[in-house]
Every structure is written in C-alpha cells, then in structure tokens.
N, C-alpha and C. Protein backbone atom coordinates (compact mmCIF):
# COMPACT_ATOMS: atom_id res chain seq x y z
N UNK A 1 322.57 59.41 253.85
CA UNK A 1 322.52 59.96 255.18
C UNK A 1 323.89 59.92 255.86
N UNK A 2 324.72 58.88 255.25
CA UNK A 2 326.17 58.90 256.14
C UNK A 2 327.04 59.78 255.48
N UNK A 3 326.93 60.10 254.55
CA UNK A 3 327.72 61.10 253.33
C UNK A 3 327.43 62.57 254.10
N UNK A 4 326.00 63.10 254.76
CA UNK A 4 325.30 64.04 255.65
C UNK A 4 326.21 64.37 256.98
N UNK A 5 326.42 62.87 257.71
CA UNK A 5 326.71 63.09 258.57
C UNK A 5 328.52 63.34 258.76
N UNK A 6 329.10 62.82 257.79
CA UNK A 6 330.42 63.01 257.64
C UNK A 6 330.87 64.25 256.95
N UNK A 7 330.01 64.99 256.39
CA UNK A 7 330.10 66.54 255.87
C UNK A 7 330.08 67.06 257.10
N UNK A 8 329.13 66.73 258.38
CA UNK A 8 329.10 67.67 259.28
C UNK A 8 329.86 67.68 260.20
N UNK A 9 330.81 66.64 260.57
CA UNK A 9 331.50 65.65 261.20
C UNK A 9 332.75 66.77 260.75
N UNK A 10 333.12 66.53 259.72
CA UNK A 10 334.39 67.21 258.72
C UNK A 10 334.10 68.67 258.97
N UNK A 11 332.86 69.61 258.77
CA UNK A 11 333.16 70.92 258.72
C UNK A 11 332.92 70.77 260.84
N UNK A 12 332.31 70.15 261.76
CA UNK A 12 332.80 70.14 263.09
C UNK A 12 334.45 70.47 263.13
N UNK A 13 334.99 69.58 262.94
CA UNK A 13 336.44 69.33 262.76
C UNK A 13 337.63 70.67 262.32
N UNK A 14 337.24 70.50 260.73
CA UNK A 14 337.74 72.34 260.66
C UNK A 14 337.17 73.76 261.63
N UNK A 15 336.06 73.73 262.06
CA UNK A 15 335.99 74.76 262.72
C UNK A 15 337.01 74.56 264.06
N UNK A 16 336.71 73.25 264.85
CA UNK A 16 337.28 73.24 266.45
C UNK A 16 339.18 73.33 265.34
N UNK A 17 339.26 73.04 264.70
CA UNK A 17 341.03 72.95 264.54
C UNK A 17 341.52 74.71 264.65
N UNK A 18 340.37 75.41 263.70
CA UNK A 18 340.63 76.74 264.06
C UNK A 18 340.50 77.51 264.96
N UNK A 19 340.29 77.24 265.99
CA UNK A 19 339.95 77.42 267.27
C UNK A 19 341.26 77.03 268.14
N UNK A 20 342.38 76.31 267.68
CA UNK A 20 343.08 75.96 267.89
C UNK A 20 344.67 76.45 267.76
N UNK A 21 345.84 76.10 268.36
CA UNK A 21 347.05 76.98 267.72
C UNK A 21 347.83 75.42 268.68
N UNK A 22 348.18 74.20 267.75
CA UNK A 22 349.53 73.36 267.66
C UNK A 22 350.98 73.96 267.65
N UNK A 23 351.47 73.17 268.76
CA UNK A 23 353.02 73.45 268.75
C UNK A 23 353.60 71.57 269.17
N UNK A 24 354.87 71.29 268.39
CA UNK A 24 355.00 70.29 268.59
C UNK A 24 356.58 70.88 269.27
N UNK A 25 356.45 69.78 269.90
CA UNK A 25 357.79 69.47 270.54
C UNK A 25 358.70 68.28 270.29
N UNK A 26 359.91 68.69 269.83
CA UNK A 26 361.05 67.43 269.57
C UNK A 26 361.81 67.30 270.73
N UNK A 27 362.56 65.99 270.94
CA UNK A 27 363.33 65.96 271.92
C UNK A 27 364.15 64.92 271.13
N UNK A 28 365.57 65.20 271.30
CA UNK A 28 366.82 64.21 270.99
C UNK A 28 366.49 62.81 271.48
N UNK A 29 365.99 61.67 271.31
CA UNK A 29 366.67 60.86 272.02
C UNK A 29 367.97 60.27 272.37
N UNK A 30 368.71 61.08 272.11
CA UNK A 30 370.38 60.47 272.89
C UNK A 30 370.58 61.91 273.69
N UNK A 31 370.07 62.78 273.29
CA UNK A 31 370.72 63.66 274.00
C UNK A 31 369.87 64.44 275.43
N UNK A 32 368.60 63.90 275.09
CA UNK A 32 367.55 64.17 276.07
C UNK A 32 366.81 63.11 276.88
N UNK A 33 367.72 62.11 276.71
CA UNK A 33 366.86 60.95 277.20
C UNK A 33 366.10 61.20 278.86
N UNK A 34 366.27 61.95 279.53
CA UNK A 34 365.65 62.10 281.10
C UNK A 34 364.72 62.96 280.86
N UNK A 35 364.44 64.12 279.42
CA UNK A 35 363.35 64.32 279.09
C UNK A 35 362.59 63.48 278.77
N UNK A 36 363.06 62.53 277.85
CA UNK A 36 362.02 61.58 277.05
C UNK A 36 361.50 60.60 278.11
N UNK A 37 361.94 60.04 278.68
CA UNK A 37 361.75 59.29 280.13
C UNK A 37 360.37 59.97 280.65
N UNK A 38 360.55 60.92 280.97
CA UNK A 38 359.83 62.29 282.03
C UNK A 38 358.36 62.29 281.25
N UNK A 39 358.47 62.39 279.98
CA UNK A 39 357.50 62.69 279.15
C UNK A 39 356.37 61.65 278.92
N UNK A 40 357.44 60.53 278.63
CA UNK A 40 356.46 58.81 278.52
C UNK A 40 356.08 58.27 279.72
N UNK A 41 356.59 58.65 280.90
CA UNK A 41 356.61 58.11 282.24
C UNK A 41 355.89 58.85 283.13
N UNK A 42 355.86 60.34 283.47
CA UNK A 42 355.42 60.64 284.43
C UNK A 42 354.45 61.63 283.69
N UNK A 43 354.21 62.30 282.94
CA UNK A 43 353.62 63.46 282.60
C UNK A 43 352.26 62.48 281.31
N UNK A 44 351.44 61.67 281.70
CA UNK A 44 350.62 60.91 280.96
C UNK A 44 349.75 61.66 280.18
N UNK A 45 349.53 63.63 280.56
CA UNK A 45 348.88 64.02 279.62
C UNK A 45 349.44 65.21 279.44
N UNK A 46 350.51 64.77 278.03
CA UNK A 46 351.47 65.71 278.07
C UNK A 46 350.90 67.52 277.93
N UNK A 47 350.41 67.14 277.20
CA UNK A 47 349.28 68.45 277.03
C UNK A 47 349.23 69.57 277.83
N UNK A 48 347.66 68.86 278.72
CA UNK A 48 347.76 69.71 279.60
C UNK A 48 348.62 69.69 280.92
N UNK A 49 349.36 68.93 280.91
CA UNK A 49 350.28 69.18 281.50
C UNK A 49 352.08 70.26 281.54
N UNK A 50 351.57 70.67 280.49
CA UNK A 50 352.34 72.08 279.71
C UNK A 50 352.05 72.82 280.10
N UNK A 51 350.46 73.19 279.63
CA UNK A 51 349.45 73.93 280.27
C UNK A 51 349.48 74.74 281.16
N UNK A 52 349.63 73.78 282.20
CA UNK A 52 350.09 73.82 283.71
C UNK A 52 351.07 74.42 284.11
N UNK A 53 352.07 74.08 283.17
CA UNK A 53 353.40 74.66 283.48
C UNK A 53 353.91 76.20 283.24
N UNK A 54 352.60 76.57 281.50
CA UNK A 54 353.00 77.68 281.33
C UNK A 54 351.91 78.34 282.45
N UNK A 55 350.87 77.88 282.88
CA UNK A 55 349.87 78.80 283.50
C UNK A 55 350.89 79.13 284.92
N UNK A 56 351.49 78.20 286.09
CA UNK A 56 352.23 78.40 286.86
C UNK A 56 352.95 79.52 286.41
N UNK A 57 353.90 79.61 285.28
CA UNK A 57 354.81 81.23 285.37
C UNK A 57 354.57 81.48 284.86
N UNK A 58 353.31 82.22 284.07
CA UNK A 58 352.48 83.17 283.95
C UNK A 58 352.32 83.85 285.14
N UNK A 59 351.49 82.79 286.05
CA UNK A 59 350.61 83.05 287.55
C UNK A 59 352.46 84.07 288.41
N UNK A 60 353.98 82.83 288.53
CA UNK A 60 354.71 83.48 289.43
C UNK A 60 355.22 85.17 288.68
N UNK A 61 355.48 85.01 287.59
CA UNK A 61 355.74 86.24 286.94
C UNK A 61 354.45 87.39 286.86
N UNK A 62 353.38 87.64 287.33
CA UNK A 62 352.29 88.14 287.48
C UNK A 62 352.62 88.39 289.30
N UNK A 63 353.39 88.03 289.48
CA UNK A 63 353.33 88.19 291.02
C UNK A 63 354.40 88.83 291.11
N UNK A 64 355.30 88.51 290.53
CA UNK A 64 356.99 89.44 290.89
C UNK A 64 356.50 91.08 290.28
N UNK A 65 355.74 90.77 289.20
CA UNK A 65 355.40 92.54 288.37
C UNK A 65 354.82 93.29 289.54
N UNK A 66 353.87 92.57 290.62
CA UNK A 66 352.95 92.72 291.18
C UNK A 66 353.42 93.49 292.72
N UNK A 67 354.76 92.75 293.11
CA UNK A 67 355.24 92.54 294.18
C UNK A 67 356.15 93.69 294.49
C-alpha cells in the first residue's frame, strides 16, 4: 500500500513540475553583495516576490502603451 501511495505521490509531482517553468538566479558574492544581503534579508519569499516585481512592470508598461 506504501509502494501505491508513492507511485501516486511521484506521478502528483511530475505532473505539478510540468505545469511549471524554473529560472534560477546567480548572484556574485563579492560582486553583488547588497543583492545578496537584499535577498537573505528582506525579500523572505524570494519567489513570489519576483512575481511581484515582474507583475508591477508588466501592470506600469501596460499603462505607458495605454497612455
């Protein structure tokens, strides 16, 4: 029964990953350190907090086309 549930567990998994599109981000640490700071320190979910950032200029550039 646990062999059952970890087949379904595993094909869960591949489906939500395809559903999905990863981008990683590097940052220097010597040369970006007030990024890296920014990142570990203030932005706790880096994620959607990207998100955010691309949805904002999306949203201002949707307004200048607009304007």
């Amino acid at each position: 029964m646990d062999d059952d549930k970890a087949k379904k567990a595993a094909a869960y998994r591949k489906k939500y990953e395809q559903k999905r599109l990863v981008k990683h981000v590097s940052f220097n640490l010597e040369k970006e350190k007030e990024l890296v700071e920014f990142v570990q320190n203030e932005a706790e979910d880096f994620s959607n907090w990207v998100k955010e950032v691309i949805k904002e200029k999306i949203h201002k550039k949707w307004l200048q086309y607009f304007s």
